[in-house]
Each structure stands twice: as structure tokens, then as C-alpha cells.
N, C-alpha and C. Protein backbone atom coordinates (compact mmCIF):
# COMPACT_ATOMS: atom_id res chain seq x y z
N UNK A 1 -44.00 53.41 -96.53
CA UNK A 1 -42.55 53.34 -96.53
C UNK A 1 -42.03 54.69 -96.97
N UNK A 2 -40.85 55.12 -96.32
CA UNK A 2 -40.83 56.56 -96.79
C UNK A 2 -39.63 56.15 -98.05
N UNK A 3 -39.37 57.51 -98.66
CA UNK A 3 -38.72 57.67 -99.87
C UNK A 3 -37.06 56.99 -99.45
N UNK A 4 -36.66 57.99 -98.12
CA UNK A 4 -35.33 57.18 -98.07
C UNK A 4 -35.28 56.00 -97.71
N UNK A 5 -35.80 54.81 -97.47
CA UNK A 5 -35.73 53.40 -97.14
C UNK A 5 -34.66 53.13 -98.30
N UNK A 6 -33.83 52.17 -98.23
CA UNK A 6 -33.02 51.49 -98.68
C UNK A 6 -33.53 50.20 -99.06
N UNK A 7 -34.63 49.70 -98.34
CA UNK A 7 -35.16 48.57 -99.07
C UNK A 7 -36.40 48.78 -100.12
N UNK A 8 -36.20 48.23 -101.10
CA UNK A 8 -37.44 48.94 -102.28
C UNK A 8 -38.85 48.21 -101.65
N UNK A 9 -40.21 48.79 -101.92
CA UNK A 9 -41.19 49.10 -101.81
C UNK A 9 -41.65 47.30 -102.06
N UNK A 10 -42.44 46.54 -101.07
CA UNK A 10 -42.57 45.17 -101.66
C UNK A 10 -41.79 43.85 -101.15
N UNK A 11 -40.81 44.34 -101.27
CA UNK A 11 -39.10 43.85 -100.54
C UNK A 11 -39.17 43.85 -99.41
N UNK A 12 -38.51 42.65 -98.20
CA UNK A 12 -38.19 42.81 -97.07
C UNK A 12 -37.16 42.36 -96.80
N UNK A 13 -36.20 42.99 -95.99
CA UNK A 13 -35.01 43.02 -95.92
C UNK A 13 -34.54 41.01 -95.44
N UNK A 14 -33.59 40.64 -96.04
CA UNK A 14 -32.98 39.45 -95.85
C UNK A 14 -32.68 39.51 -93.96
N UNK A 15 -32.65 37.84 -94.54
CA UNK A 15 -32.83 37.13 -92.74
C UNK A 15 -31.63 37.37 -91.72
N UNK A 16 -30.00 37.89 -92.55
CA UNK A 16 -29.16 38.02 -91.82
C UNK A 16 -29.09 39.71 -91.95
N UNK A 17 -29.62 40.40 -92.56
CA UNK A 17 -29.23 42.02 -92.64
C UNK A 17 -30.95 43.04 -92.13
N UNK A 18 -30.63 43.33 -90.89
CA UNK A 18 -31.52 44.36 -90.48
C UNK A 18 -32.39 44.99 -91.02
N UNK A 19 -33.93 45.13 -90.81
CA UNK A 19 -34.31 46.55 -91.17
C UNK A 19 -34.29 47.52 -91.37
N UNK A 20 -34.04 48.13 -92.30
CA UNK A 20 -33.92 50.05 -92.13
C UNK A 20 -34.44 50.60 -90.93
N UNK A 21 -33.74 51.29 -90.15
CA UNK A 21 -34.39 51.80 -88.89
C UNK A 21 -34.37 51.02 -87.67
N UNK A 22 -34.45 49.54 -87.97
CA UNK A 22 -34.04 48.52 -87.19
C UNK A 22 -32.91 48.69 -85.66
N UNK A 23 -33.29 49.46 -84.67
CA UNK A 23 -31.89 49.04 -83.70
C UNK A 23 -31.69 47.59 -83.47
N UNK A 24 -30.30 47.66 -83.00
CA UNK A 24 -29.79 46.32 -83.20
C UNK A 24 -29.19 46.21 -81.46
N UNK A 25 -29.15 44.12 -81.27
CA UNK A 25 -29.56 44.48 -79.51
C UNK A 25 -30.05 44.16 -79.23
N UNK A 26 -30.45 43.80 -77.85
CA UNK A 26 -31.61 43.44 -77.06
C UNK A 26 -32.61 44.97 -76.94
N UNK A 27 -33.99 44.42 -76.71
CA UNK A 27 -34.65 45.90 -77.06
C UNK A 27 -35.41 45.54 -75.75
N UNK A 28 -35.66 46.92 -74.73
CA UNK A 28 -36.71 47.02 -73.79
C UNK A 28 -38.29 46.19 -74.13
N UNK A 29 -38.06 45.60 -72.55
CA UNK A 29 -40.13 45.13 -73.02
C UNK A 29 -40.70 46.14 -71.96
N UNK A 30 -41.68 46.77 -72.92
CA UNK A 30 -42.68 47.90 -72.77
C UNK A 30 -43.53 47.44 -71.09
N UNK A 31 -43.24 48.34 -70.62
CA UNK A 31 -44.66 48.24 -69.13
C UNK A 31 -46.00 48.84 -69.50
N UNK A 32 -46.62 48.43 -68.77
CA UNK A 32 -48.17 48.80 -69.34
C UNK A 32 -48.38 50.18 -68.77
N UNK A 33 -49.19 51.27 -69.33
CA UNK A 33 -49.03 52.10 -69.55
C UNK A 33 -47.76 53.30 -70.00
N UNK A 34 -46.71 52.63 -69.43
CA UNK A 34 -45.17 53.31 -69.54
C UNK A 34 -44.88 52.84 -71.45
N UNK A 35 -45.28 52.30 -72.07
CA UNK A 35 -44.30 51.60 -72.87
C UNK A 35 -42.67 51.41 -72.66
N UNK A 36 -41.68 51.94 -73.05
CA UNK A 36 -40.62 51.79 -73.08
C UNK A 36 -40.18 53.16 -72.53
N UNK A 37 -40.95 53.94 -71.75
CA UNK A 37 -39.86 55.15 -71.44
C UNK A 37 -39.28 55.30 -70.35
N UNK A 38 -39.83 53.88 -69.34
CA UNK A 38 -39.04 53.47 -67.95
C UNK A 38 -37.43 54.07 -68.67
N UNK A 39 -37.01 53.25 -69.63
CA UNK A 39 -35.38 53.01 -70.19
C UNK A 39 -35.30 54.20 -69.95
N UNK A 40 -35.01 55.80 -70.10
CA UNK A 40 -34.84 56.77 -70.06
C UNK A 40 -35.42 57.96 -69.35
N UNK A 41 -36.33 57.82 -68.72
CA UNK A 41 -37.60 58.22 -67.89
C UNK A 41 -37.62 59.94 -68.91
N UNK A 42 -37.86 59.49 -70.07
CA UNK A 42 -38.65 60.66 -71.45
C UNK A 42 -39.85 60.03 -71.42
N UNK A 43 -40.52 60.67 -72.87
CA UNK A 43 -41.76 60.45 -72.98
C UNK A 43 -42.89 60.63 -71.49
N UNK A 44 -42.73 62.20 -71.20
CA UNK A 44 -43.66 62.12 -69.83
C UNK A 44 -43.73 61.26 -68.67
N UNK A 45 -42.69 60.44 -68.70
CA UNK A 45 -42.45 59.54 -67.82
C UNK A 45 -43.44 60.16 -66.47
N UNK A 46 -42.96 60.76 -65.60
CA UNK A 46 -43.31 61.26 -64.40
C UNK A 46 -44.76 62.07 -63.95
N UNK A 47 -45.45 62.42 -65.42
CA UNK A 47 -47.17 62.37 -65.85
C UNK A 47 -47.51 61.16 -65.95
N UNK A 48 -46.78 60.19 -66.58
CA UNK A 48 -47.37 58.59 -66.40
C UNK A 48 -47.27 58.27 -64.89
N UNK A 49 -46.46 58.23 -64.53
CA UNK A 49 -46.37 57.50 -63.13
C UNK A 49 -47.55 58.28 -62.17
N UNK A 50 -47.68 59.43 -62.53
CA UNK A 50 -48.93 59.92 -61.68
C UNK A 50 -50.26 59.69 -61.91
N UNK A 51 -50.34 59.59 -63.15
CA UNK A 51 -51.80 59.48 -64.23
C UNK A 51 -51.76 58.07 -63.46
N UNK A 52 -50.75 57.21 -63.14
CA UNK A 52 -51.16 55.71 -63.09
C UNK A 52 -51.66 55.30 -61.41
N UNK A 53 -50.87 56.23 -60.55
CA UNK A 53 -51.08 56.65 -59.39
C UNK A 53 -52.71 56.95 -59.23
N UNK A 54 -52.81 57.82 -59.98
CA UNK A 54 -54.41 58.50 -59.79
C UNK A 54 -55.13 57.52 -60.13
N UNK A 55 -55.09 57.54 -61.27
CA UNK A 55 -55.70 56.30 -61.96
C UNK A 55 -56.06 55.20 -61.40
N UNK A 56 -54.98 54.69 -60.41
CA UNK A 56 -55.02 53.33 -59.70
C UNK A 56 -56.14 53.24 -58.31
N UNK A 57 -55.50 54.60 -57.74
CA UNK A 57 -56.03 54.88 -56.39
C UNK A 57 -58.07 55.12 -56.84
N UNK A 58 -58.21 55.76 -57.73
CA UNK A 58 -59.56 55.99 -58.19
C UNK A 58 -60.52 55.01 -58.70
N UNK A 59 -59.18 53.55 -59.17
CA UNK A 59 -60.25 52.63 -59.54
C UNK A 59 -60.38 51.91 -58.38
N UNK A 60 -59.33 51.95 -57.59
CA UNK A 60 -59.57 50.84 -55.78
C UNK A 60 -61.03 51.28 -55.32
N UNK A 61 -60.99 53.22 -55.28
CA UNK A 61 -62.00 53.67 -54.69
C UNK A 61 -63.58 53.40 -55.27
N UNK A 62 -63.38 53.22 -57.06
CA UNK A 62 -65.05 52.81 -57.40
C UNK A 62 -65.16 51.76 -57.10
N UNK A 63 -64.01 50.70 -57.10
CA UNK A 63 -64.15 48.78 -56.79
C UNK A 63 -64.59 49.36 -55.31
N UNK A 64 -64.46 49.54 -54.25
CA UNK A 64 -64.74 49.54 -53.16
C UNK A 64 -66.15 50.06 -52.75
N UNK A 65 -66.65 51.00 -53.41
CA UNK A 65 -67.97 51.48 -53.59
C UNK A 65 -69.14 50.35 -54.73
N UNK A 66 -68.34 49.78 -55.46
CA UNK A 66 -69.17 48.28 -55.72
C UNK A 66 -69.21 47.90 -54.96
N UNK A 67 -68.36 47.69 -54.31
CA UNK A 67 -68.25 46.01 -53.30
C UNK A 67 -69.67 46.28 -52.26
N UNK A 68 -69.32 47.73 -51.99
CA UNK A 68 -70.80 48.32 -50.49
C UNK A 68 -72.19 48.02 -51.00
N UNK A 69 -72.32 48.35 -52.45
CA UNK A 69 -73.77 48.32 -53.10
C UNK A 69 -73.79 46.60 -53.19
N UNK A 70 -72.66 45.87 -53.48
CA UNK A 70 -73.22 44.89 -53.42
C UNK A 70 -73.70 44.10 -51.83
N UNK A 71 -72.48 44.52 -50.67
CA UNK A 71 -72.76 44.28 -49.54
C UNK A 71 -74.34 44.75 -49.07
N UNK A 72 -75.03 45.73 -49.58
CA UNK A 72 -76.19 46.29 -49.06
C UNK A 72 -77.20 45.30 -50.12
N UNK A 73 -77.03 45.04 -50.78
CA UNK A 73 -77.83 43.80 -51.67
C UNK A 73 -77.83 42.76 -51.21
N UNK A 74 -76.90 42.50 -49.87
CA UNK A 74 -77.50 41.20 -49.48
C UNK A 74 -77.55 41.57 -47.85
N UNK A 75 -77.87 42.76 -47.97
CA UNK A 75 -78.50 42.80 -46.65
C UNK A 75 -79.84 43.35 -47.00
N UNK A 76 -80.19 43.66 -47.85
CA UNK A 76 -81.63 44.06 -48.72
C UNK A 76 -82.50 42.61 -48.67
N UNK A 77 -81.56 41.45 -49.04
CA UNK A 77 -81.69 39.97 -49.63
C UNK A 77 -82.02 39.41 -48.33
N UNK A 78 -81.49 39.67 -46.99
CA UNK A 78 -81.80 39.72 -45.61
C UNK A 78 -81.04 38.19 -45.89
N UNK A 79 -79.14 37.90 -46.32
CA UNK A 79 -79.52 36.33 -46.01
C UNK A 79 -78.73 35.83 -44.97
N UNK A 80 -78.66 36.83 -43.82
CA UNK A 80 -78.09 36.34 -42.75
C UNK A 80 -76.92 37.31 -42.56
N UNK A 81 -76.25 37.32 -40.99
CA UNK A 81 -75.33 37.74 -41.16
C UNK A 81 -73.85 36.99 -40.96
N UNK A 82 -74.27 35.73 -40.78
CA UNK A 82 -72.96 34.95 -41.11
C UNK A 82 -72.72 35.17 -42.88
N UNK A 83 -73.72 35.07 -43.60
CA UNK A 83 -72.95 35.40 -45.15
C UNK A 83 -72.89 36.54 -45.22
N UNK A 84 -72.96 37.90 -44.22
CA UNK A 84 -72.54 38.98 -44.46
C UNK A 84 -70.83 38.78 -44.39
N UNK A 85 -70.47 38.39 -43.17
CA UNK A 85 -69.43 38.26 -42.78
C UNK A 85 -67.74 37.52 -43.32
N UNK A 86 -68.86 36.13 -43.76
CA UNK A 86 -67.85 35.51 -45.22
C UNK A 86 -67.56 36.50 -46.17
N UNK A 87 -68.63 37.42 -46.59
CA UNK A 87 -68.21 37.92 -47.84
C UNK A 87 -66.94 39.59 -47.64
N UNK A 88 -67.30 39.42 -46.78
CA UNK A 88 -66.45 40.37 -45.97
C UNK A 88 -64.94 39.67 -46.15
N UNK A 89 -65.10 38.80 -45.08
CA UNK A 89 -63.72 37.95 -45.30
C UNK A 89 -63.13 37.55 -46.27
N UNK A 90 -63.97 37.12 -47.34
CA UNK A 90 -63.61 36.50 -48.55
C UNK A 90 -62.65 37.66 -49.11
N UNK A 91 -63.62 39.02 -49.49
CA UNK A 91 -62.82 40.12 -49.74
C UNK A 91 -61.79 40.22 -49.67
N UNK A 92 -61.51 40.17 -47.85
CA UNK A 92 -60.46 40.78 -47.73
C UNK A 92 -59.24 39.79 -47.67
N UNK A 93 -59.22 38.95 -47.04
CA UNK A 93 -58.56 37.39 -47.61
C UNK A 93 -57.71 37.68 -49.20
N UNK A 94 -58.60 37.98 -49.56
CA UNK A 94 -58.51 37.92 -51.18
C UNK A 94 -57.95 38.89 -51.69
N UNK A 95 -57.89 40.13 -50.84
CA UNK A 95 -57.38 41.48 -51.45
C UNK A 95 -56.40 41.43 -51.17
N UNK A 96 -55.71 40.48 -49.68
CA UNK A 96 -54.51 40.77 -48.87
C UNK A 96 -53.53 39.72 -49.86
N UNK A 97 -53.68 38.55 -50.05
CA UNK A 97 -53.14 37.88 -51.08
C UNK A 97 -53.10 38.64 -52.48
N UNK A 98 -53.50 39.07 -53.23
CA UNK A 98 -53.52 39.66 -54.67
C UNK A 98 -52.39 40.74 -54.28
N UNK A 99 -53.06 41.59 -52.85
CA UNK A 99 -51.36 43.03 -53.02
C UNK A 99 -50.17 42.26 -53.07
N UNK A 100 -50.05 41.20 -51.67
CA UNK A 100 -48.70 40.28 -51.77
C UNK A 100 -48.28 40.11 -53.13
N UNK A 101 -49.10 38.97 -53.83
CA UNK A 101 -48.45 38.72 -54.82
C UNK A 101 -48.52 39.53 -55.98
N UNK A 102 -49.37 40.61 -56.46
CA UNK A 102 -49.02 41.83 -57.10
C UNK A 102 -47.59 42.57 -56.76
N UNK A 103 -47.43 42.75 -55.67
CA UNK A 103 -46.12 43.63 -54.66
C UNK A 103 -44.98 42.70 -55.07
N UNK A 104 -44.64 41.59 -54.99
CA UNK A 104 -44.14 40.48 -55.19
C UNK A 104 -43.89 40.17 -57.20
N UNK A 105 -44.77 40.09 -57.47
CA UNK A 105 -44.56 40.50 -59.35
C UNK A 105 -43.73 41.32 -59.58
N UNK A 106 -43.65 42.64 -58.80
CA UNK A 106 -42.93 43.84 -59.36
C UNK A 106 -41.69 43.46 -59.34
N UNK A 107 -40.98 42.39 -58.33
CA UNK A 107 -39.41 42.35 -57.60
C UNK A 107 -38.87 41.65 -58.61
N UNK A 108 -39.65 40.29 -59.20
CA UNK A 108 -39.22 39.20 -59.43
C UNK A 108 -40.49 38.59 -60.27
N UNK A 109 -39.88 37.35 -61.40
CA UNK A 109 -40.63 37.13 -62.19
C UNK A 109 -41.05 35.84 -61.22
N UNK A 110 -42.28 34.91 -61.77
CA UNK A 110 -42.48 33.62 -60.46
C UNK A 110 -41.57 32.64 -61.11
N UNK A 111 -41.72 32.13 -60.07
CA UNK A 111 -40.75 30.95 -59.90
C UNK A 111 -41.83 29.52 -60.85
N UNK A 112 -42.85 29.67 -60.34
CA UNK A 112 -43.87 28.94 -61.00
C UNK A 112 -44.91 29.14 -61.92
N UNK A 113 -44.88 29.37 -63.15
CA UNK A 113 -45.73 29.91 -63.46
C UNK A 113 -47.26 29.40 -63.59
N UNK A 114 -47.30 27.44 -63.13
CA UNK A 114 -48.70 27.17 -63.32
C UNK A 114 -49.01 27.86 -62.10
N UNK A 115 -48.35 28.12 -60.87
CA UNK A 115 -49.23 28.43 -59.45
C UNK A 115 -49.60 29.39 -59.18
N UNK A 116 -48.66 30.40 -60.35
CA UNK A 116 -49.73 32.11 -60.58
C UNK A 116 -50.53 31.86 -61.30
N UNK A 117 -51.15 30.83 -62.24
CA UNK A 117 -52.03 31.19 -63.35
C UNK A 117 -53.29 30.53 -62.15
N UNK A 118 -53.33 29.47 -61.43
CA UNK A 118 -54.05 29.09 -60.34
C UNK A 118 -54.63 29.91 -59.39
N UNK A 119 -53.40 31.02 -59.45
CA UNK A 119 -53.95 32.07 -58.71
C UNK A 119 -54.71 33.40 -59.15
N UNK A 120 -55.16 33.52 -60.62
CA UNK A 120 -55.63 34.28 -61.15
C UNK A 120 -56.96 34.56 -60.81
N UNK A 121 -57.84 33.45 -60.65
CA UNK A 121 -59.39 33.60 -59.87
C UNK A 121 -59.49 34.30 -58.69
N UNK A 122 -58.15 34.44 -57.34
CA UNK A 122 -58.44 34.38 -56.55
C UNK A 122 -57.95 36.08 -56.96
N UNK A 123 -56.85 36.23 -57.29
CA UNK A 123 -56.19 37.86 -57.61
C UNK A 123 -57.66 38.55 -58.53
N UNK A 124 -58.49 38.05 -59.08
CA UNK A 124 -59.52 38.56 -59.49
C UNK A 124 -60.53 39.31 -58.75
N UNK A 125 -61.18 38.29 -57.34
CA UNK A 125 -61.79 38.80 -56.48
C UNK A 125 -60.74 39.74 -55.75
N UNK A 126 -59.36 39.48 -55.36
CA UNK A 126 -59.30 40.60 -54.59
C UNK A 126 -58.78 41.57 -55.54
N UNK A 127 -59.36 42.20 -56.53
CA UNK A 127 -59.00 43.06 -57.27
C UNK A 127 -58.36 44.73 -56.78
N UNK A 128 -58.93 44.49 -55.45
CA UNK A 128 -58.78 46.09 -54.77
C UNK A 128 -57.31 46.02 -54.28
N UNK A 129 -57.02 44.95 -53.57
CA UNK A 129 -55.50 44.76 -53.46
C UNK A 129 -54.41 44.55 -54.26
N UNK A 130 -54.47 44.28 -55.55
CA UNK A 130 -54.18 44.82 -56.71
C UNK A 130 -53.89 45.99 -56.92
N UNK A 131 -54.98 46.85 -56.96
CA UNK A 131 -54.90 48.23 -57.84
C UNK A 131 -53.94 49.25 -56.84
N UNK A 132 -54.46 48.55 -54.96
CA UNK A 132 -53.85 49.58 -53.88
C UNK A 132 -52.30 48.93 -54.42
N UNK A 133 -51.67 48.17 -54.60
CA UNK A 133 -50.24 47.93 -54.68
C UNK A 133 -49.62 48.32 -55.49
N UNK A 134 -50.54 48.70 -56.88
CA UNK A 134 -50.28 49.40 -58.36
C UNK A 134 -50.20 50.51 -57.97
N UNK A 135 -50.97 51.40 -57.34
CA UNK A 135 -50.53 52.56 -56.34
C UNK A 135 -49.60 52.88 -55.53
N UNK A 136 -49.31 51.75 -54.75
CA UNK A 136 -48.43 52.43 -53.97
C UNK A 136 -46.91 52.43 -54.82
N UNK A 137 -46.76 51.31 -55.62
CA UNK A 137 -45.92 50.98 -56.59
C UNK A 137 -45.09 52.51 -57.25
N UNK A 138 -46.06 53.15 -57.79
CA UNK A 138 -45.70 54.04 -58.57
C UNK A 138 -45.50 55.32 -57.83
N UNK A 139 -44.94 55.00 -56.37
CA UNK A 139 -44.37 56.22 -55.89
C UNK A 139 -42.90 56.07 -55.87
N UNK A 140 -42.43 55.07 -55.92
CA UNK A 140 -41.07 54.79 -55.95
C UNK A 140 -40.53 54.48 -57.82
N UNK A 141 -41.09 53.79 -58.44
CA UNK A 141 -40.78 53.82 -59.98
C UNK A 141 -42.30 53.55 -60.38
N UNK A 142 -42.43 53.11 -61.69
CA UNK A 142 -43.24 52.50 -62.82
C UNK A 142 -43.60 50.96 -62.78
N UNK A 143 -44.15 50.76 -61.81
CA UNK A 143 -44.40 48.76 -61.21
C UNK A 143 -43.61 48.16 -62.30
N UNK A 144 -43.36 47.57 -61.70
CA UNK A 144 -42.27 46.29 -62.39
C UNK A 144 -40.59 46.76 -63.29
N UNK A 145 -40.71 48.50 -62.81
CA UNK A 145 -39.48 48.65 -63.68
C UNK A 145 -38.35 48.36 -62.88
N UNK A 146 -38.20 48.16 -61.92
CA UNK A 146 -36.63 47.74 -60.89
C UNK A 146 -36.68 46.34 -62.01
N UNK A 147 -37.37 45.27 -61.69
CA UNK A 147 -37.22 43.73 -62.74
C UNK A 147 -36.93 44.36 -64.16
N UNK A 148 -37.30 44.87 -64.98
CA UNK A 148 -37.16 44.75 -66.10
C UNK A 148 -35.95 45.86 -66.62
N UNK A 149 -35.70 46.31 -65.76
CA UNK A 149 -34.25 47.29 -65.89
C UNK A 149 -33.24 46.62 -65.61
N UNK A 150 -33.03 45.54 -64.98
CA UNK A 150 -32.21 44.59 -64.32
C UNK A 150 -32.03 43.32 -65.24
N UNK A 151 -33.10 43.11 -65.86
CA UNK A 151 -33.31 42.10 -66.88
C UNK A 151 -32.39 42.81 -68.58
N UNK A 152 -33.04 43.80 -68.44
CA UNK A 152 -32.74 44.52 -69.65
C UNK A 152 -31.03 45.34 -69.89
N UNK A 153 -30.68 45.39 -68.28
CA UNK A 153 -29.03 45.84 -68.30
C UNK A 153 -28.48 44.54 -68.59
N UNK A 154 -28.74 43.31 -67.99
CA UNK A 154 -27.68 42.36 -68.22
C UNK A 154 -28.12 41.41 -69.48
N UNK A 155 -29.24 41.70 -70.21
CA UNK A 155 -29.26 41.69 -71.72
C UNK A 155 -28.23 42.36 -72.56
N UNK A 156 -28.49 43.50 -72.44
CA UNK A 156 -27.35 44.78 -73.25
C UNK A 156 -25.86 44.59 -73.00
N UNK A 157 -25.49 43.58 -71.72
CA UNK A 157 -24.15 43.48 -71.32
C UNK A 157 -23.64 41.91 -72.05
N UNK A 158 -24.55 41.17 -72.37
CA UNK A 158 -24.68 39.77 -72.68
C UNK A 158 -24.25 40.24 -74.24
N UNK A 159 -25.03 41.06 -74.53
CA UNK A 159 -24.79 41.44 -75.86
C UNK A 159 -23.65 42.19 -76.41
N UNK A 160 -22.92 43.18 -75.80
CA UNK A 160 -22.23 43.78 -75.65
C UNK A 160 -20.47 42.80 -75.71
N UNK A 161 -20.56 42.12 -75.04
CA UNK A 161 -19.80 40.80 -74.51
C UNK A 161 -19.91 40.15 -75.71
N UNK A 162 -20.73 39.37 -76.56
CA UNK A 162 -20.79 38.69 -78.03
C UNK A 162 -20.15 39.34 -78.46
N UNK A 163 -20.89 40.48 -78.97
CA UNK A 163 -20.14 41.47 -80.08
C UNK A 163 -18.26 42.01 -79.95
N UNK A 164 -18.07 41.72 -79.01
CA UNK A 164 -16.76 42.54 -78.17
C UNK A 164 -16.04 41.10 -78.50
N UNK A 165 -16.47 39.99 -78.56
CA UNK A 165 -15.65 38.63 -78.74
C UNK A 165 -15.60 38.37 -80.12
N UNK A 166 -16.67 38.86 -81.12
CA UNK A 166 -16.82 38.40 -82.70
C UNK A 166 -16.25 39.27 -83.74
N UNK A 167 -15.51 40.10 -83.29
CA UNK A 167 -14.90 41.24 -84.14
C UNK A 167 -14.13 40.82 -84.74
N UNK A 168 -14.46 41.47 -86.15
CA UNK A 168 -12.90 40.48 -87.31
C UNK A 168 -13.38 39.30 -87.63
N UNK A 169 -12.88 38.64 -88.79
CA UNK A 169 -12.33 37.49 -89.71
C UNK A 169 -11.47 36.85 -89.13
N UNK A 170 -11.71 35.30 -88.31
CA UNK A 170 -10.82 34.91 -88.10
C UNK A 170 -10.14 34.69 -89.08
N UNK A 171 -10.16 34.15 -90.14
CA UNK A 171 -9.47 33.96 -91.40
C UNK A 171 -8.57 34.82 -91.92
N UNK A 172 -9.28 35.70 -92.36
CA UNK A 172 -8.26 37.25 -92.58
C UNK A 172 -7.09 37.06 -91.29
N UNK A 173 -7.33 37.16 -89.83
CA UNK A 173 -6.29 36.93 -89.25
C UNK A 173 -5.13 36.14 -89.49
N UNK A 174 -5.74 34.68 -89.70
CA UNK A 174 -4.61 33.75 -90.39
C UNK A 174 -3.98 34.65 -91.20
N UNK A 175 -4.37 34.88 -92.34
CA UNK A 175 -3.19 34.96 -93.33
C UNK A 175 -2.67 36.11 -92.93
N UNK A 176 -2.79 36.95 -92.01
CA UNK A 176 -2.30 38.49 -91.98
C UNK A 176 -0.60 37.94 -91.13
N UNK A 177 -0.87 37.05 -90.41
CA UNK A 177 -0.02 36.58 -89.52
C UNK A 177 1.19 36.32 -90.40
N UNK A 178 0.76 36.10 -91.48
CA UNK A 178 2.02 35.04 -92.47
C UNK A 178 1.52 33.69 -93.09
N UNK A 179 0.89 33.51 -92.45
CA UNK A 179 -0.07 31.72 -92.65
C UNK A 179 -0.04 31.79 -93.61
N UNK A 180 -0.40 30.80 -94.46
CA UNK A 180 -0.94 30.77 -95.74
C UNK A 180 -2.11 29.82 -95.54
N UNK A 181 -3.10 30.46 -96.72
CA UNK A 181 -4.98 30.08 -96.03
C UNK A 181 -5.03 28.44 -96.97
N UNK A 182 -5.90 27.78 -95.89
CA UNK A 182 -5.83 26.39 -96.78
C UNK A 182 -6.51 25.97 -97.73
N UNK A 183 -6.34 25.71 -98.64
CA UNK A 183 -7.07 25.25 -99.62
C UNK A 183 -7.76 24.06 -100.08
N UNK A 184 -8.69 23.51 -100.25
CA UNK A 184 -9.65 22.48 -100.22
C UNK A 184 -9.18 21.71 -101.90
């Protein structure tokens, strides 16, 4: 705790009065790797979005160089080439669904959330369609920051709007008027 804190050492500030340092407000939720600097595009913003770019495109490319060593393991395994071919399909089946609904995450939160968590096995295998959509994502913003900038303006306006309605004592008003305040 540093020296200027206002709350003594031990002490935590009461349930209706803020933290020292505390902003007050609805507060940004952090994107993964971005934390919170989508809100202002500081903090290297535009080294993140590339680092995540690179980053993304480089892990599609080692997942894809698994996938061959494993494809050549079962042609090593000799077990046919109809299960060459499923696994092929399966792949890609699987990769083409995961970008959709990865691509689809970024716009909008789901509508359902047991039928994304159902879909987590399958977004697993196609992991490559994933990472290519996390890529392509971050040429236009920081994946998922259009939703959460949109979420997060009409938070700050929600809030903005309270505060703009709660100003003043109604009470104090009464009596300023002339009233006289009632007594119990």
C-alpha cells in the first residue's frame, strides 16, 4: 500500500465508499491478449494485433504440420484409404464449423450458451479453423473488440444516464422550495 492511500494499512474501504484509486463506472472486460487497451488503442495496441496475427497464422501452420505427421501415421499403419479420407473430412468438416462459429463469437455473444459449450469438442478438433479466423480477425480490430466496445459504450451511457438522474437531495430540494421538512 503506498504512503498516500487514504485508507490505513489493514483497513478496507466501506461497502458504499470506493477504493483509493478505484475508477468509478462500468469498467472494460479485458480481450485476451489485448487486456483493456482495445478502449483506447495505447498500450502497443497495433504490436498486439500483429504479435496476435503472427502468432495465430504460425500456430494454424504447426497444427497443420501435426495433422500431416499424423496423416502419414496412418498411412505408415496402412489402415485403408477410406479412413484416410474420413480423417481428412473430419478435419475439415470440423475446421469449417469452428472458423464459422469462432468468426461468429467476434459479432455477437450466443444466443445459447448450452449449444456452444456442446460445441466445444467439435471447435477442438477443428482447431485450425479457429486460429485461421483469429487471424484473419486481427486485420480489421482485436477479435471480439467491435462486441465489447458496443457492450461497453452503452454500459458507460446506462451509467452516465443514472448518475445525470440522481444528482442532489431530494429532500434538501423540499425545503429549499419553502416546504417545510416532515417530521416523524
Amino acid at each position: 500500500m503506498s504512503e498516500n492511500s487514504e485508507t490505513p494499512e489493514g483497513a478496507t474501504a466501506g461497502p458504499s465508499e470506493p477504493a483509493a484509486g478505484t475508477p468509478q463506472g462500468p469498467q472494460p472486460e479485458p480481450l485476451r491478449f489485448f487486456g483493456t487497451t482495445w478502449v483506447a488503442h495505447d498500450g502497443h495496441y497495433g504490436l498486439r494485433r500483429a504479435g496476435a496475427a503472427v502468432g495465430s497464422l504460425l500456430a494454424a501452420a504447426a497444427a497443420c504440420l501435426v495433422l500431416r505427421f499424423a496423416y502419414q501415421g496412418l498411412e505408415i499403419a496402412d489402415v485403408g484409404g477410406f479412413v484416410g479420407v474420413l480423417v481428412v473430412a473430419m478435419f475439415a468438416i470440423c475446421s469449417a464449423v469452428a472458423f464459422r462459429k469462432t468468426w461468429e463469437g467476434f459479432g455477437r455473444r450466443p444466443a445459447d450458451p448450452a449449444r456452444e459449450e456442446n460445441l466445444r469438442g467439435l471447435k477442438a478438433i477443428g482447431f485450425v479453423g479457429s486460429l485461421l479466423a483469429y487471424f484473419l480477425r486481427t486485420f480489421t480490430e482485436a477479435p471480439g473488440e467491435k462486441l465489447r466496445r458496443t457492450e461497453y459504450e452503452e454500459a458507460v451511457a446506462r451509467y452516465a444516464k443514472r448518475r445525470a438522474t440522481r444528482t442532489g437531495n431530494p429532500a434538501a430540494r423540499k425545503t429549499a422550495k419553502g416546504r417545510k421538512p416532515r417530521r416523524k
